[in-house]
N, C-alpha and C. Protein backbone atom coordinates (compact mmCIF):
# COMPACT_ATOMS: atom_id res chain seq x y z
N UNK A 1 89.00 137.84 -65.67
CA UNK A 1 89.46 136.46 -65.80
C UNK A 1 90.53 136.31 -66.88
N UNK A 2 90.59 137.03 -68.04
CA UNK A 2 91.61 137.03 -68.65
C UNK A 2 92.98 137.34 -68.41
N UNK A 3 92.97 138.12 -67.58
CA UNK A 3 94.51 138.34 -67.05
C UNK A 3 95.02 137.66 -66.05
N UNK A 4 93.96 137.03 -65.18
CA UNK A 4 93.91 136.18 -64.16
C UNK A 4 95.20 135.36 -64.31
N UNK A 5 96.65 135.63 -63.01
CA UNK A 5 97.63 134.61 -63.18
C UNK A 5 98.60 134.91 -64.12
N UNK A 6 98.51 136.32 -64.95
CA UNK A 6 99.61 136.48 -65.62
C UNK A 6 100.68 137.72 -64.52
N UNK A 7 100.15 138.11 -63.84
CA UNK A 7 101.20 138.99 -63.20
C UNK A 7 101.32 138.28 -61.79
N UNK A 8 100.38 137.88 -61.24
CA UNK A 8 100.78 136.81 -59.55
C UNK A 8 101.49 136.00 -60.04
N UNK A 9 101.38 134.90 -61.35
CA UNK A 9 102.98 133.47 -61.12
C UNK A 9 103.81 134.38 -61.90
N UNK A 10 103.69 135.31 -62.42
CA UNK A 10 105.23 135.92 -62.68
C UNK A 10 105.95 136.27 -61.24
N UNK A 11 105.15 137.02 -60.43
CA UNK A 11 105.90 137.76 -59.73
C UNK A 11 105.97 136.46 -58.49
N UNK A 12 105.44 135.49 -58.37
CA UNK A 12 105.61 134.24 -57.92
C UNK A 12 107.02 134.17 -57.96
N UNK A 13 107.55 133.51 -59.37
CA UNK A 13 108.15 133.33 -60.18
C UNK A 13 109.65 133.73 -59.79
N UNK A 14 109.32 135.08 -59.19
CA UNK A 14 110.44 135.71 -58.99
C UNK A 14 110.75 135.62 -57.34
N UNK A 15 109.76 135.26 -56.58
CA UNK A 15 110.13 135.49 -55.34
C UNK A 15 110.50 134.05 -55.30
N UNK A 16 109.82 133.42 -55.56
CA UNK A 16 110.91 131.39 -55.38
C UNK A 16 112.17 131.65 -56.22
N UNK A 17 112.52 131.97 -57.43
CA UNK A 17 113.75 131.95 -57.47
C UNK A 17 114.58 132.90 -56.64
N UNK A 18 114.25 134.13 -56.19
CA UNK A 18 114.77 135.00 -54.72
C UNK A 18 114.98 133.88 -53.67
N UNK A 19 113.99 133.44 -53.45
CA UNK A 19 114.27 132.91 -52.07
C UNK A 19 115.04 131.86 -52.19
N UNK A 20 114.69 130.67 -53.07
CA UNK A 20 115.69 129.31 -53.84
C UNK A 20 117.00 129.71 -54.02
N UNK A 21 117.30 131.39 -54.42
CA UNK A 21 118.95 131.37 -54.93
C UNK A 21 119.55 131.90 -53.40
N UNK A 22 118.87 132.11 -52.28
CA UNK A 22 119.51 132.70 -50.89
C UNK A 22 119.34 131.33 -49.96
N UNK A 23 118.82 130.20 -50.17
CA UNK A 23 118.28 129.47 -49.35
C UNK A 23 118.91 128.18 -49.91
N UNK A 24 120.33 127.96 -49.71
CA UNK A 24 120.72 126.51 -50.64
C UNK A 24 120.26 125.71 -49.71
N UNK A 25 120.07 125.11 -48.74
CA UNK A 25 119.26 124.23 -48.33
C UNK A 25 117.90 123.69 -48.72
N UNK A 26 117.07 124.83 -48.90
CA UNK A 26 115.54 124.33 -49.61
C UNK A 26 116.16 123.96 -50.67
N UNK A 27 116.80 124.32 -51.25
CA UNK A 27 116.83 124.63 -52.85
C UNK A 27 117.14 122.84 -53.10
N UNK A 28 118.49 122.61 -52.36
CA UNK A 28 119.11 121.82 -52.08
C UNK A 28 118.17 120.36 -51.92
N UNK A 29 117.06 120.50 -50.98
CA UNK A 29 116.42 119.88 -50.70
C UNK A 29 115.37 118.98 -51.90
N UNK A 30 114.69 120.17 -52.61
CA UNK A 30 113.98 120.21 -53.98
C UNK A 30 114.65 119.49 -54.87
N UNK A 31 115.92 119.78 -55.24
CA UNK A 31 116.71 118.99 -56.06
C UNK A 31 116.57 117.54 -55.84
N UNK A 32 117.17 116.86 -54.18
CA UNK A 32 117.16 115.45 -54.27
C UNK A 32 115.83 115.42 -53.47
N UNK A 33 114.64 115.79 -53.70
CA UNK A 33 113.52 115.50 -53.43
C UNK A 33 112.42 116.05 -54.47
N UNK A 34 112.41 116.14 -55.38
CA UNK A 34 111.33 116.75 -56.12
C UNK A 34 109.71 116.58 -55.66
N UNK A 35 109.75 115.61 -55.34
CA UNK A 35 108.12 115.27 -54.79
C UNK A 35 107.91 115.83 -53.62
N UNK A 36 108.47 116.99 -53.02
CA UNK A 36 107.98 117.95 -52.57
C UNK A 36 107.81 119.74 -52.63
N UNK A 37 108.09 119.08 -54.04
CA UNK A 37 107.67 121.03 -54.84
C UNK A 37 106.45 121.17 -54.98
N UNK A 38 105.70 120.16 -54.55
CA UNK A 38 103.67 121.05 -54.86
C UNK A 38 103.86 121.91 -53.36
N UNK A 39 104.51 120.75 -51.85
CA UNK A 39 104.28 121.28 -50.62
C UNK A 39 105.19 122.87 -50.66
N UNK A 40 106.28 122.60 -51.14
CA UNK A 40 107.24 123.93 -50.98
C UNK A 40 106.47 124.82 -51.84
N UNK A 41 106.10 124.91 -52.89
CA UNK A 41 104.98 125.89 -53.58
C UNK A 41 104.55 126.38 -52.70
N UNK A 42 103.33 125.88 -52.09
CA UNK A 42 102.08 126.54 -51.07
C UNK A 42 103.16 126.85 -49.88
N UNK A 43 104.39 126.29 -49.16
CA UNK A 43 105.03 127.51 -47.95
C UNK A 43 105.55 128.69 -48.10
N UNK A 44 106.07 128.22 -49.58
CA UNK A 44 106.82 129.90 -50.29
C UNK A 44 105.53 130.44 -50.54
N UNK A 45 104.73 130.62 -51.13
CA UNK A 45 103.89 131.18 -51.49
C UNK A 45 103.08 131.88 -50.23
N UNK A 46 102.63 131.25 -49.04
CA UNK A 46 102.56 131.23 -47.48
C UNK A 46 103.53 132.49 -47.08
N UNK A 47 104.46 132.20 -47.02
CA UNK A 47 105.51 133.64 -46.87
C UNK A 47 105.48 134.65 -47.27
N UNK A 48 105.41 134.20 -48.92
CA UNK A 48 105.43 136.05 -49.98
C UNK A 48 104.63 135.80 -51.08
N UNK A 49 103.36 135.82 -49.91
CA UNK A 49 101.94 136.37 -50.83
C UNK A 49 101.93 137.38 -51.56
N UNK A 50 101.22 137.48 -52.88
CA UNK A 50 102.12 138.72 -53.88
C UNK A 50 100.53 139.74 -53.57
N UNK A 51 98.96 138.35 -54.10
CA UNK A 51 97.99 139.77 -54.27
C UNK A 51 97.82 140.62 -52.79
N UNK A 52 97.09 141.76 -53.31
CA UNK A 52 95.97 142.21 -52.33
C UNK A 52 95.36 142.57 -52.30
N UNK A 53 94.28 142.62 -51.78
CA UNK A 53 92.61 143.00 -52.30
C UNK A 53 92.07 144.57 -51.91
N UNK A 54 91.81 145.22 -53.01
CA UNK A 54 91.37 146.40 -52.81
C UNK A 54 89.77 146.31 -53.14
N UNK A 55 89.47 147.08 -51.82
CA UNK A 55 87.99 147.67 -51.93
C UNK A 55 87.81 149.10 -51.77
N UNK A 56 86.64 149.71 -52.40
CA UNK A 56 86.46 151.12 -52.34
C UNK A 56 85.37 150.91 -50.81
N UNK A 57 85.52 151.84 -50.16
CA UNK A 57 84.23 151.85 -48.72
C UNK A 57 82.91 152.44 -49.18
N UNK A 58 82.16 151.78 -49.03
CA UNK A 58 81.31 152.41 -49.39
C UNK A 58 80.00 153.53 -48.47
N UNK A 59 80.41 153.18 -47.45
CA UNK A 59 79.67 154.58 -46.46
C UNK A 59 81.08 154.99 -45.53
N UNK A 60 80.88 155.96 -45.03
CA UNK A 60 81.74 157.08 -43.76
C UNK A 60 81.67 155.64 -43.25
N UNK A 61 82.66 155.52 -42.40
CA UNK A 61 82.86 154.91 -41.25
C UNK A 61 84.01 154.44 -40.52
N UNK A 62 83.73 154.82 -39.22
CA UNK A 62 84.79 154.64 -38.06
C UNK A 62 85.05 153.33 -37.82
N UNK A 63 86.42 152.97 -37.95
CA UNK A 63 86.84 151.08 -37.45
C UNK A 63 87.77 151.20 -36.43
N UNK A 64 87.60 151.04 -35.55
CA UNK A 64 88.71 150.81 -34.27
C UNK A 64 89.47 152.65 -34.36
N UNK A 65 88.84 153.19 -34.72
CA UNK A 65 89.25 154.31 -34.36
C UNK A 65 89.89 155.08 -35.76
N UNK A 66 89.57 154.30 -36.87
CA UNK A 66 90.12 154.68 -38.24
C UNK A 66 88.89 155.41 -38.80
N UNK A 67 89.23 156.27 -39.26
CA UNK A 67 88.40 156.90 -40.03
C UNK A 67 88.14 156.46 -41.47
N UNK A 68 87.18 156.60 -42.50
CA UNK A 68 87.06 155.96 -43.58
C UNK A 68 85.95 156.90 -44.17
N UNK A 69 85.94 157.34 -45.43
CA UNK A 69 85.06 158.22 -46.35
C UNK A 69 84.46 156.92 -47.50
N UNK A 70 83.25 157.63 -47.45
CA UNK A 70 82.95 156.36 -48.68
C UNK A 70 83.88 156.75 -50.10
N UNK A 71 83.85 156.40 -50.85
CA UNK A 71 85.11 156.31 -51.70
C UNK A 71 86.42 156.26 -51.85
N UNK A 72 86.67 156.22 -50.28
CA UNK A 72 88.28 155.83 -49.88
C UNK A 72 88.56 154.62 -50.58
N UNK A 73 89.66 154.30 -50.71
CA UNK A 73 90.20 152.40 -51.41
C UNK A 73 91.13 152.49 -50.44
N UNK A 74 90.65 151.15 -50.04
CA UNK A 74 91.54 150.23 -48.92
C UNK A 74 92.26 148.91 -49.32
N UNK A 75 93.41 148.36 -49.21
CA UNK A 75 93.97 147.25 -49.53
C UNK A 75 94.24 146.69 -48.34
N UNK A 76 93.97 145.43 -48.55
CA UNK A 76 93.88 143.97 -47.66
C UNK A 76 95.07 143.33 -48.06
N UNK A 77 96.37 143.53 -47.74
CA UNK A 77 97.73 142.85 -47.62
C UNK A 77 96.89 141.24 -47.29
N UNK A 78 97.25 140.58 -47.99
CA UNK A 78 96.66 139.15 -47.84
C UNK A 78 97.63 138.30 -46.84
N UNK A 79 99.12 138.90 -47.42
CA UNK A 79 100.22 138.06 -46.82
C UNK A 79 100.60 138.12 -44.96
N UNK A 80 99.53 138.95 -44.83
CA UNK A 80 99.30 139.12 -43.55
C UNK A 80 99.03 138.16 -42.36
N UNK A 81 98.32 137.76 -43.03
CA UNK A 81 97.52 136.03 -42.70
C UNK A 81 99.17 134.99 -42.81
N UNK A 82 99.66 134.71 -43.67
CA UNK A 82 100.20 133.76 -43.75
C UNK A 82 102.05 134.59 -42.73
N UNK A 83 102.05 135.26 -42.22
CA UNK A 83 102.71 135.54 -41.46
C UNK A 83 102.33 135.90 -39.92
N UNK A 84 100.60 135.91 -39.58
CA UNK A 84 99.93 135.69 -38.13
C UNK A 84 100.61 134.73 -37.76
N UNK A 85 101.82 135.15 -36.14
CA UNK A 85 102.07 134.20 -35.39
C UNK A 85 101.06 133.61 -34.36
N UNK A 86 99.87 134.53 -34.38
CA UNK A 86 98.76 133.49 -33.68
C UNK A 86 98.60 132.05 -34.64
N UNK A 87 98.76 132.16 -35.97
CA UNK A 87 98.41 130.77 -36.71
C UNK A 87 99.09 130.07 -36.78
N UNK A 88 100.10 130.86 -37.22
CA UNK A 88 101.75 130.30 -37.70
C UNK A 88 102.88 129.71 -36.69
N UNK A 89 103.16 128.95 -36.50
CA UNK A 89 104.52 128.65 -35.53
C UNK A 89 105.46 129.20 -36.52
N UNK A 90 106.85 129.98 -36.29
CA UNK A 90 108.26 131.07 -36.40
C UNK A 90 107.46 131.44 -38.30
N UNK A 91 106.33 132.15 -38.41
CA UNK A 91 105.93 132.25 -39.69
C UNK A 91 106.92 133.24 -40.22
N UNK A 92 107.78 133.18 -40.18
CA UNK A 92 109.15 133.79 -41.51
C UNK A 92 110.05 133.20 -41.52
N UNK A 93 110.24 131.74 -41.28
CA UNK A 93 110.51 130.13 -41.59
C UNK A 93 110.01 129.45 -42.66
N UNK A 94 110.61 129.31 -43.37
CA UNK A 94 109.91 128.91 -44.80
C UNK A 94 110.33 126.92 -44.35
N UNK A 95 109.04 126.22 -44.07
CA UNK A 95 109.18 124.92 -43.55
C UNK A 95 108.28 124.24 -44.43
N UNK A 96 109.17 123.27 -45.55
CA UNK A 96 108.66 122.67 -46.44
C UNK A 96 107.46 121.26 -46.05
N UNK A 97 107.49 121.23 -44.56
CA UNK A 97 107.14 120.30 -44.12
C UNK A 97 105.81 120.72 -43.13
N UNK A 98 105.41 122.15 -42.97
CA UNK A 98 104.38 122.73 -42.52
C UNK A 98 102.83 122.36 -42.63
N UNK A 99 102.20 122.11 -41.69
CA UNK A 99 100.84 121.79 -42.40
C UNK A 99 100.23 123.06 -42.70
N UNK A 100 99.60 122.51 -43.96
CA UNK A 100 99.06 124.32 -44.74
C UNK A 100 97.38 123.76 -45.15
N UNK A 101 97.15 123.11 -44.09
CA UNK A 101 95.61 123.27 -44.23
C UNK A 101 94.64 124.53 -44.20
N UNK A 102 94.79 125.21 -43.75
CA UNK A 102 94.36 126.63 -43.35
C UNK A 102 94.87 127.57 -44.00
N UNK A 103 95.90 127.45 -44.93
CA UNK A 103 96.43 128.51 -45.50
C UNK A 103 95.62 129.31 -46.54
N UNK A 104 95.87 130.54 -46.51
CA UNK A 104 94.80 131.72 -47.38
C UNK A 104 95.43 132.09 -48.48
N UNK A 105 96.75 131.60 -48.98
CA UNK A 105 97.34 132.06 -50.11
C UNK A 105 96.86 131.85 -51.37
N UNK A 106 95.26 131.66 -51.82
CA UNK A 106 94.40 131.72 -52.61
C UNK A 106 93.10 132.31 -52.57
N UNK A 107 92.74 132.18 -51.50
CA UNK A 107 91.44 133.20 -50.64
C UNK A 107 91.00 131.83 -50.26
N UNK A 108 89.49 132.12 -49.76
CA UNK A 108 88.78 131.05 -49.08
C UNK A 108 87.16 132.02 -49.76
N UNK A 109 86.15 130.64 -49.59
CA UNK A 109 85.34 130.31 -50.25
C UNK A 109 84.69 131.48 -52.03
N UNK A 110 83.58 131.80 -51.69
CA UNK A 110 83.09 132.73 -52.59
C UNK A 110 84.42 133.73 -52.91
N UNK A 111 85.36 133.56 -52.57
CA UNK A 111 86.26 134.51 -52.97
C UNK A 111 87.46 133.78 -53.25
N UNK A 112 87.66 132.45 -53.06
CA UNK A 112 88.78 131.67 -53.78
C UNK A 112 89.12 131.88 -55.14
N UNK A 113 90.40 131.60 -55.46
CA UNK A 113 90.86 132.17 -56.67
C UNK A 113 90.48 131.41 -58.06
N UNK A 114 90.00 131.59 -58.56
CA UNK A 114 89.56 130.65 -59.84
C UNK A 114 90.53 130.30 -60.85
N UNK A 115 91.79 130.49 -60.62
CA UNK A 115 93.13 130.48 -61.02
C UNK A 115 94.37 129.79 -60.48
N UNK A 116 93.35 129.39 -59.08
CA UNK A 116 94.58 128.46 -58.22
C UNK A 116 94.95 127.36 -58.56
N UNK A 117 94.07 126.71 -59.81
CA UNK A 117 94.89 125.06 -59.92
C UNK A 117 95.91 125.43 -61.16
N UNK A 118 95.59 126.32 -62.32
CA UNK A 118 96.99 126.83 -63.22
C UNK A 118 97.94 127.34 -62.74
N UNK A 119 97.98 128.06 -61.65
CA UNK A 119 98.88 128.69 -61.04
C UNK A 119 100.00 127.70 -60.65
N UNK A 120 99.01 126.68 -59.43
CA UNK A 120 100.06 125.94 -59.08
C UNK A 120 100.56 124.76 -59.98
N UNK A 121 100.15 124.74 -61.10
CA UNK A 121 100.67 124.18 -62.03
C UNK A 121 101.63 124.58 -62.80
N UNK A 122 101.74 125.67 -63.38
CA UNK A 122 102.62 126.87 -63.45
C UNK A 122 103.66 126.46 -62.96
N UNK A 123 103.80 126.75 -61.69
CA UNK A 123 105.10 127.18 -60.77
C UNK A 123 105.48 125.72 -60.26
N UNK A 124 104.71 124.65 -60.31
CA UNK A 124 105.20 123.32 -59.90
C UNK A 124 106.22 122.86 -61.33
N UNK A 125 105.87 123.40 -62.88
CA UNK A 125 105.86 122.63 -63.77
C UNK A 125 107.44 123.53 -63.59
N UNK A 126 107.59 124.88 -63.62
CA UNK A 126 108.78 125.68 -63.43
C UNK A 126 109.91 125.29 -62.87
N UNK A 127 109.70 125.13 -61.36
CA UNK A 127 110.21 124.61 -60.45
C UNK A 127 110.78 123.00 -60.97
N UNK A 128 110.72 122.60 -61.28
CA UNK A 128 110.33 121.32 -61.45
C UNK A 128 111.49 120.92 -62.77
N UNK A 129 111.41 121.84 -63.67
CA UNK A 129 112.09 122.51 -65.21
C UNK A 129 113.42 122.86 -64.83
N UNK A 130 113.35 123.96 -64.08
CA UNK A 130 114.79 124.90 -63.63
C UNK A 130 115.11 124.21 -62.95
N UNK A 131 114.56 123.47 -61.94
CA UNK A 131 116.21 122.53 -60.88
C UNK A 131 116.53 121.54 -61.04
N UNK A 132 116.15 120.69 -62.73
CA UNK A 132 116.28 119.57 -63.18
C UNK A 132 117.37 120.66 -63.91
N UNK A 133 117.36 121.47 -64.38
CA UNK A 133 118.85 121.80 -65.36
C UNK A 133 119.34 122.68 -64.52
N UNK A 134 119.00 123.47 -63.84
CA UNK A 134 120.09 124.66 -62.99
C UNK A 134 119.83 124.25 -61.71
N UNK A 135 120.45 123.45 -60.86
CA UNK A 135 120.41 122.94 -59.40
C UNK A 135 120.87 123.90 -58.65
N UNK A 136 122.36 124.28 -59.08
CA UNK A 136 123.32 125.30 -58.14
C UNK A 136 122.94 126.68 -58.71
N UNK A 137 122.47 127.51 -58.16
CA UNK A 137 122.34 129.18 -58.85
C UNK A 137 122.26 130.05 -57.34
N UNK A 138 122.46 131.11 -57.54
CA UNK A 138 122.54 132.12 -56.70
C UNK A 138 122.51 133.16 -57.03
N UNK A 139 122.48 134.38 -56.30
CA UNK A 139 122.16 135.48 -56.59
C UNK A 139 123.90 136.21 -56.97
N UNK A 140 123.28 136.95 -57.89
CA UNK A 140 124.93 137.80 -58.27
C UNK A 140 125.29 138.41 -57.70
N UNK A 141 126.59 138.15 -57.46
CA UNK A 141 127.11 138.89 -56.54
C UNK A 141 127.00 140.41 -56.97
N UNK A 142 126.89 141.43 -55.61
CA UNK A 142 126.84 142.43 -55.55
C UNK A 142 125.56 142.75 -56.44
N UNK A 143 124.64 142.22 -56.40
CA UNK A 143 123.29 142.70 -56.64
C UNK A 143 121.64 142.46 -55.76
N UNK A 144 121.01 143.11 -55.57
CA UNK A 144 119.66 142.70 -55.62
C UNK A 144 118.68 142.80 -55.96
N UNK A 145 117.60 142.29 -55.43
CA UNK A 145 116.22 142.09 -56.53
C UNK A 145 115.60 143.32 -56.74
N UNK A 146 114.76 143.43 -57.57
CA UNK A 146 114.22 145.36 -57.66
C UNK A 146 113.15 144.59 -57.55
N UNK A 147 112.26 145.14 -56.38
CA UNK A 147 111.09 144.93 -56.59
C UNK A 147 109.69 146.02 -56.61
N UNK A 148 108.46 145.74 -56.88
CA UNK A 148 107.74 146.60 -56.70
C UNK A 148 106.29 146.34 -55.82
N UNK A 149 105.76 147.21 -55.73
CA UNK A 149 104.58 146.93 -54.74
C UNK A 149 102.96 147.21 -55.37
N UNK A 150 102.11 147.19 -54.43
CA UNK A 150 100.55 147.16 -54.96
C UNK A 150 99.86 146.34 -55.09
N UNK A 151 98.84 146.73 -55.76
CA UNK A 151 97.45 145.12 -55.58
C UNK A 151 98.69 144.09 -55.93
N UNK A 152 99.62 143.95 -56.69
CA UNK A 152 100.54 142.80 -56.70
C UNK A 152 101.51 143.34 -56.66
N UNK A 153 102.66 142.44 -55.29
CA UNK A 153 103.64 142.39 -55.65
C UNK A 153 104.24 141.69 -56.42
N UNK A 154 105.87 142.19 -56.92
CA UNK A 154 106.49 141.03 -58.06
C UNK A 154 108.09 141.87 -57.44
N UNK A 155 109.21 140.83 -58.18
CA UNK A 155 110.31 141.60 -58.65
C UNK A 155 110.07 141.83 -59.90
N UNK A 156 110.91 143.35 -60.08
CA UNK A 156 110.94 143.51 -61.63
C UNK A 156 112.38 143.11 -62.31
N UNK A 157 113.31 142.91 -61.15
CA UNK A 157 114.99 142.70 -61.75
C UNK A 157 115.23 141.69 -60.96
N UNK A 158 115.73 140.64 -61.08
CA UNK A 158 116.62 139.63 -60.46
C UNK A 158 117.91 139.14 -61.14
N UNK A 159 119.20 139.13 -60.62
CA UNK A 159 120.17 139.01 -61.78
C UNK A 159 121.13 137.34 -60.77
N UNK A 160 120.85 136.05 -61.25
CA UNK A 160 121.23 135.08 -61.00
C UNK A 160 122.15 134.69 -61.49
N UNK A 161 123.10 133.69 -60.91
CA UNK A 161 124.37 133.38 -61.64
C UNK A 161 124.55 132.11 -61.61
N UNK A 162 124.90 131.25 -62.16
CA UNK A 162 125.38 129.67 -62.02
C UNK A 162 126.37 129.48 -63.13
N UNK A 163 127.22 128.04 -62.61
CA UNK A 163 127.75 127.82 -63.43
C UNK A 163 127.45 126.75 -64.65
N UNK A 164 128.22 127.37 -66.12
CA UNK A 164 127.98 126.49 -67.14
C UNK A 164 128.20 125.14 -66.88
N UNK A 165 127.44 123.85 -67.34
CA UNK A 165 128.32 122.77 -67.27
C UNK A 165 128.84 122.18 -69.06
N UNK A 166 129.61 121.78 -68.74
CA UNK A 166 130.84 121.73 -70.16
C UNK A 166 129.91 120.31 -70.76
């Protein structure tokens, strides 16, 4: 619980400003609409789910034809779910206007995140900060994001550009 939320809204962090500096329309949108950065939170987030859940197996066993040793570790890509086109209508459409009743980008019950209301406080209060002073930004030219993978993804480099205002 202590670390809980320091490496998911970083690497949050980094994929909304990724996607905000390629996407001037959302971005665009956020600006003369702010009262819909809690909804755009939970679709970005819907898109590029960062955790994923590792379990060790704990007996031999065959799944659909997979083999498994007890002490194997398996990871549960979470973001899996929030890109099922059985659930999703065009789910790699980031649609600020989506209903996200069903969405898993925190877990669901006994396994919900005990971190989900700072989080989205976090990244609402962020969001919220940066496009009240940097509206126009984009990605630098001739660069992109470095990112990395595992129980969390994140970027580790993003290099943005905007202009000063005088």
């Amino acid at each position: 619980m202590l670390f809980g939320g320091l490496d998911t809204v970083a690497g949050s962090m980094g994929f909304v400003a990724w996607f905000l500096a390629t996407h001037d329309q959302h971005r665009r949108a956020l600006v003369a609409e702010p009262s819909l950065i809690p909804q755009a939170i939970m679709e970005m987030l819907r898109r590029h789910t960062l955790p994923g859940i590792s379990r060790r197996v704990r007996n031999d066993i065959s799944y659909h034809g997979v083999e498994m040793k007890a002490g194997d570790l398996v990871l549960m890509v979470e973001c899996m779910h929030g890109l099922d086109q059985r659930k999703w209508q065009d789910p790699l459409t980031v649609d600020f206007h989506r209903d996200l009743s069903s969405v898993m980008v925190f877990g669901k019950g006994a396994h919900f995140c005990p971190g989900a209301l700072l989080a989205r406080a976090e990244l609402k209060v962020y969001l919220e900060e940066w496009l009240q002073r940097i509206p126009e930004f984009h990605l630098k030219e001739g660069t992109f994001p470095v990112m990395s993978s595992g129980n969390v993804m994140g970027i580790q480099g993003l290099q943005l550009a905007w202009d000063v205002a005088a």
